[in-house]
C-alpha atoms as a PDB file:
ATOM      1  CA  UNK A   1      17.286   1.952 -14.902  1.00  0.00           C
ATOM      2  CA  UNK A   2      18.094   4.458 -17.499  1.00  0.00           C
ATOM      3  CA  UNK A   3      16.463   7.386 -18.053  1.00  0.00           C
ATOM      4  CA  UNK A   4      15.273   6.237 -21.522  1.00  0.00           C
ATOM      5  CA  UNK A   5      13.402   3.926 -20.820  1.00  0.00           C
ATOM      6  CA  UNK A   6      11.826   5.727 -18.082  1.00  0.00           C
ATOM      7  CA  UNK A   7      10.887   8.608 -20.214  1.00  0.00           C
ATOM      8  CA  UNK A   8       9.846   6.614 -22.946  1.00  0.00           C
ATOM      9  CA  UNK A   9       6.879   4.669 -20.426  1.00  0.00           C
ATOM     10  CA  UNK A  10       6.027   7.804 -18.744  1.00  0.00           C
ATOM     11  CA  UNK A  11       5.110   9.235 -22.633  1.00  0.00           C
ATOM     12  CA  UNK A  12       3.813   5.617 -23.597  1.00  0.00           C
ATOM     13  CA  UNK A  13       1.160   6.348 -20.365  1.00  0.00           C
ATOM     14  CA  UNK A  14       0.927   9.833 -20.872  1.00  0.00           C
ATOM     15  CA  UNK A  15      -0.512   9.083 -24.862  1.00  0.00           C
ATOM     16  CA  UNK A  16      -2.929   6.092 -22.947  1.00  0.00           C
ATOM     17  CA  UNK A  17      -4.221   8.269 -20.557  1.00  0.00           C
ATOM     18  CA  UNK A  18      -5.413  10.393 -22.547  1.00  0.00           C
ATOM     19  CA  UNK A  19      -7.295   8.014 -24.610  1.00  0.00           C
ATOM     20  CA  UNK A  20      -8.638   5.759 -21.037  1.00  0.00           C
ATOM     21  CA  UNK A  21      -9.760   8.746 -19.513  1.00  0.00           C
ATOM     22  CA  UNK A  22     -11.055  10.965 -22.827  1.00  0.00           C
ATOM     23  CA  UNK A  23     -12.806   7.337 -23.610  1.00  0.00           C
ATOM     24  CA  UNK A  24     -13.202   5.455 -21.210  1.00  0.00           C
ATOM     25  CA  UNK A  25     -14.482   6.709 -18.080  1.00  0.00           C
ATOM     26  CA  UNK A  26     -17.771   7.605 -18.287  1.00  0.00           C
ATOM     27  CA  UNK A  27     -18.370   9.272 -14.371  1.00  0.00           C
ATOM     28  CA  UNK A  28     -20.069  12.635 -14.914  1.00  0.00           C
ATOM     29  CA  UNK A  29     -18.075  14.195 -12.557  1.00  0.00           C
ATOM     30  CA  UNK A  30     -15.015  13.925 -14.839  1.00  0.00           C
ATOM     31  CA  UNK A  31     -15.187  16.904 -16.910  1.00  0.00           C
ATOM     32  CA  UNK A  32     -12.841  17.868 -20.375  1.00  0.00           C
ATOM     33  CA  UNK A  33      -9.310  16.875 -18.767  1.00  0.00           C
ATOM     34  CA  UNK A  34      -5.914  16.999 -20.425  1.00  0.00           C
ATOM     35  CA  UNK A  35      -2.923  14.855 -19.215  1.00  0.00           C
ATOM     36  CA  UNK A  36      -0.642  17.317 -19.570  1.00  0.00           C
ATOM     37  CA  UNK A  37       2.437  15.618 -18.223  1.00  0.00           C
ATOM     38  CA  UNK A  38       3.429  11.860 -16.487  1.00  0.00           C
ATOM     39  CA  UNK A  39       6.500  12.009 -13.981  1.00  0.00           C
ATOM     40  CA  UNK A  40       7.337   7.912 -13.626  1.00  0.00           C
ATOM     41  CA  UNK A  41      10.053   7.206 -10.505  1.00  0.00           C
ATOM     42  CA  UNK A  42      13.579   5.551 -11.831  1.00  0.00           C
ATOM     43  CA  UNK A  43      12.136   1.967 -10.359  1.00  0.00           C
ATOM     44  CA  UNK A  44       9.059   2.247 -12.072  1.00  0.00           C
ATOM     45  CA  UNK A  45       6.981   2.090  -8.937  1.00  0.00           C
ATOM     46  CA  UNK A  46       5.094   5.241  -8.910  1.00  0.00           C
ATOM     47  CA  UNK A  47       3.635   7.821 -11.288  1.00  0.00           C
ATOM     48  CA  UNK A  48       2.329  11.118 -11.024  1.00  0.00           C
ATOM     49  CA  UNK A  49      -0.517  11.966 -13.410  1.00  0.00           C
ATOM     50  CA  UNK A  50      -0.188  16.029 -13.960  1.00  0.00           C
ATOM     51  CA  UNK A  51      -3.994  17.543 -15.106  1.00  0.00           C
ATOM     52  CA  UNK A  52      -5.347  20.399 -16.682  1.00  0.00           C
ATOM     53  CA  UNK A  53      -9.434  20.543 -16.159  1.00  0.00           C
ATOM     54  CA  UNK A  54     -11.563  22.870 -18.338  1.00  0.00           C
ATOM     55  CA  UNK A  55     -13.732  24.638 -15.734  1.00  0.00           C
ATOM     56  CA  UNK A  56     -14.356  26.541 -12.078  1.00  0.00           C
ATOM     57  CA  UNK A  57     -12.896  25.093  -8.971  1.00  0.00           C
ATOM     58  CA  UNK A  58     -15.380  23.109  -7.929  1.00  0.00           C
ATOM     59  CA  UNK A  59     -15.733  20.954 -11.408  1.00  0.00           C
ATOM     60  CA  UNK A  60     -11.988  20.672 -11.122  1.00  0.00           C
ATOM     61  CA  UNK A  61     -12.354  19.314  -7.445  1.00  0.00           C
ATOM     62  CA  UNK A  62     -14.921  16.676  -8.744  1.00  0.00           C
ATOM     63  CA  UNK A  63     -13.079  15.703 -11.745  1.00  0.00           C
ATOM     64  CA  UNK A  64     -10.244  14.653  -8.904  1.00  0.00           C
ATOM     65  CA  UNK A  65     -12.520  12.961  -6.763  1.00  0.00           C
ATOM     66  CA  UNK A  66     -13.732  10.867 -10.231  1.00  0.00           C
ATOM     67  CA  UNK A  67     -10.551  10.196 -10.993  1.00  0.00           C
ATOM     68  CA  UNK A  68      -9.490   8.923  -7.931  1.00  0.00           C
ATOM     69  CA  UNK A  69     -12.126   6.843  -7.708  1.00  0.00           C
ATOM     70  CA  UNK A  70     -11.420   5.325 -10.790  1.00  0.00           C
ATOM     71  CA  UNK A  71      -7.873   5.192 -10.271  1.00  0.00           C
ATOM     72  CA  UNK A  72      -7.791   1.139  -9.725  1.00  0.00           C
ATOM     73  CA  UNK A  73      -9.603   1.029 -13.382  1.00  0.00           C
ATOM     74  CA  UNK A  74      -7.303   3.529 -15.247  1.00  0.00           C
ATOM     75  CA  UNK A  75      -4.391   1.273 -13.398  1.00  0.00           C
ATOM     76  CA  UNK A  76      -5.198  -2.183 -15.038  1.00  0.00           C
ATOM     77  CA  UNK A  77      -6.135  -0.363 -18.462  1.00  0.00           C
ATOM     78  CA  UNK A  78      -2.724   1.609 -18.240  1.00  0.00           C
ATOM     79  CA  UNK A  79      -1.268  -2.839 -17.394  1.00  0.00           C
ATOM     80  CA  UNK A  80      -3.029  -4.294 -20.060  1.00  0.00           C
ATOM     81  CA  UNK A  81      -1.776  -1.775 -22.818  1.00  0.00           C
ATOM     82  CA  UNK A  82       1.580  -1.167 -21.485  1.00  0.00           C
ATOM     83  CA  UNK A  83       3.623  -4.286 -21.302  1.00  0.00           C
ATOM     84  CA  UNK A  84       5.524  -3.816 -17.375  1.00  0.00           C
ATOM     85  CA  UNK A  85       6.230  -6.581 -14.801  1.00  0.00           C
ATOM     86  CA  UNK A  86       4.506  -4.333 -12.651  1.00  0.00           C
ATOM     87  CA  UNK A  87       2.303  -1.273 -12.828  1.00  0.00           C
ATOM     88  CA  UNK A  88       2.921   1.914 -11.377  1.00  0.00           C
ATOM     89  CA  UNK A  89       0.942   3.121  -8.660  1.00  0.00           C
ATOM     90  CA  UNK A  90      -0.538   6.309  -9.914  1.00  0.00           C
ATOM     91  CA  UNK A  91      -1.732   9.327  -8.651  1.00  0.00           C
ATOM     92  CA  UNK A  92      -3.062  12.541  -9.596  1.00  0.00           C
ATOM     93  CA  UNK A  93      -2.192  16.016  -9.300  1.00  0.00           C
ATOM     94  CA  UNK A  94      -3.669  19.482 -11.151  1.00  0.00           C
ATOM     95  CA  UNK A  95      -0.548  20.893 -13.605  1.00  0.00           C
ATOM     96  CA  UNK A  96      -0.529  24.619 -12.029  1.00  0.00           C
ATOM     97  CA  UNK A  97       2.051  25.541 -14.955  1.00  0.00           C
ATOM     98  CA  UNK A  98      -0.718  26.943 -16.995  1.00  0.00           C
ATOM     99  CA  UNK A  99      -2.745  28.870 -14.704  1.00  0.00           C
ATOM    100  CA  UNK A 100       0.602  30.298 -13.586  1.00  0.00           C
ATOM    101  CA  UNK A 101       1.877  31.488 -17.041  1.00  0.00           C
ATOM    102  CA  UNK A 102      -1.392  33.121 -17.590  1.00  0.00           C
ATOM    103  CA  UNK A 103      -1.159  35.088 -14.582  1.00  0.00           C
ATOM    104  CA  UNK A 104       2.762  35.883 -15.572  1.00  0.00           C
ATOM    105  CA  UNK A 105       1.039  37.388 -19.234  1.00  0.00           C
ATOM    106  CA  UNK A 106      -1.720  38.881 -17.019  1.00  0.00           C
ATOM    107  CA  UNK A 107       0.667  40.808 -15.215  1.00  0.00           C
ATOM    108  CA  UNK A 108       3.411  41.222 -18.094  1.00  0.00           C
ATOM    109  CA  UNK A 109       0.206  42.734 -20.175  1.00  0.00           C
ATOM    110  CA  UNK A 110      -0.741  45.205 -17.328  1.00  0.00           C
ATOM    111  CA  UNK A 111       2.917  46.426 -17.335  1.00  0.00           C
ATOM    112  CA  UNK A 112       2.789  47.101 -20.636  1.00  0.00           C
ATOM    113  CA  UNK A 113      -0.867  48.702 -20.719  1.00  0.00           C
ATOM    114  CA  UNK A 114       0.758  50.930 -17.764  1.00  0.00           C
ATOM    115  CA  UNK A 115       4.077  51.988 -19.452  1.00  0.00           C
ATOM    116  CA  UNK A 116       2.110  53.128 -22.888  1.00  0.00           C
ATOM    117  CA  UNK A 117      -0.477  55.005 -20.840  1.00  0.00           C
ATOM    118  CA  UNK A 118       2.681  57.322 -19.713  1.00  0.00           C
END
């Protein structure tokens, strides 16, 4: 399958997402989440759901557990908008890019606090 197509569903589900679960879910323990990126396999099988949570550890823990437990929901939403032969399976992951470039600016910013203290 080319990589076109795949692309284009995985932003198609990415843009959906965001709307089903900003919208639709309504299980307090899903806090302010951000789909931040949608990784769809070449055979349109699978797809990993990347998240960014607004919060401490543990609301980011429950806004998993919510979404997993509304996974089957999000699934047939994502079927009914989408038009695929099949659905992907989906799954859900946090997106540690963001925590990871603050700690990069964190440490870039201390460097630089250090060298004009000299």
């Amino acid at each position: 399958m080319s990589d076109l197509r795949v692309n284009r569903i995985a932003e198609q589900m990415k843009k959906e997402l965001g709307d089903i679960i900003g919208q639709k879910i309504k299980d307090p323990r899903v806090g302010f989440v951000t789909v931040t990126d949608v990784q769809v396999t070449g055979d349109l099988q699978q797809a990993k759901i990347y998240i960014s949570v607004l919060g401490d550890e543990d609301q980011k823990k429950d806004t998993l557990i919510g979404l997993a437990k509304a996974k089957g929901f999000i699934r047939s939403e994502i079927g009914k908008r989408i038009r695929l032969r099949k659905t992907p399976e989906i799954s859900f992951e946090f997106d540690e890019t963001i925590e990871h470039g603050n700690r990069i600016e964190k440490i870039l910013s201390d460097l630089n606090q250090d060298t004009n203290e000299q």
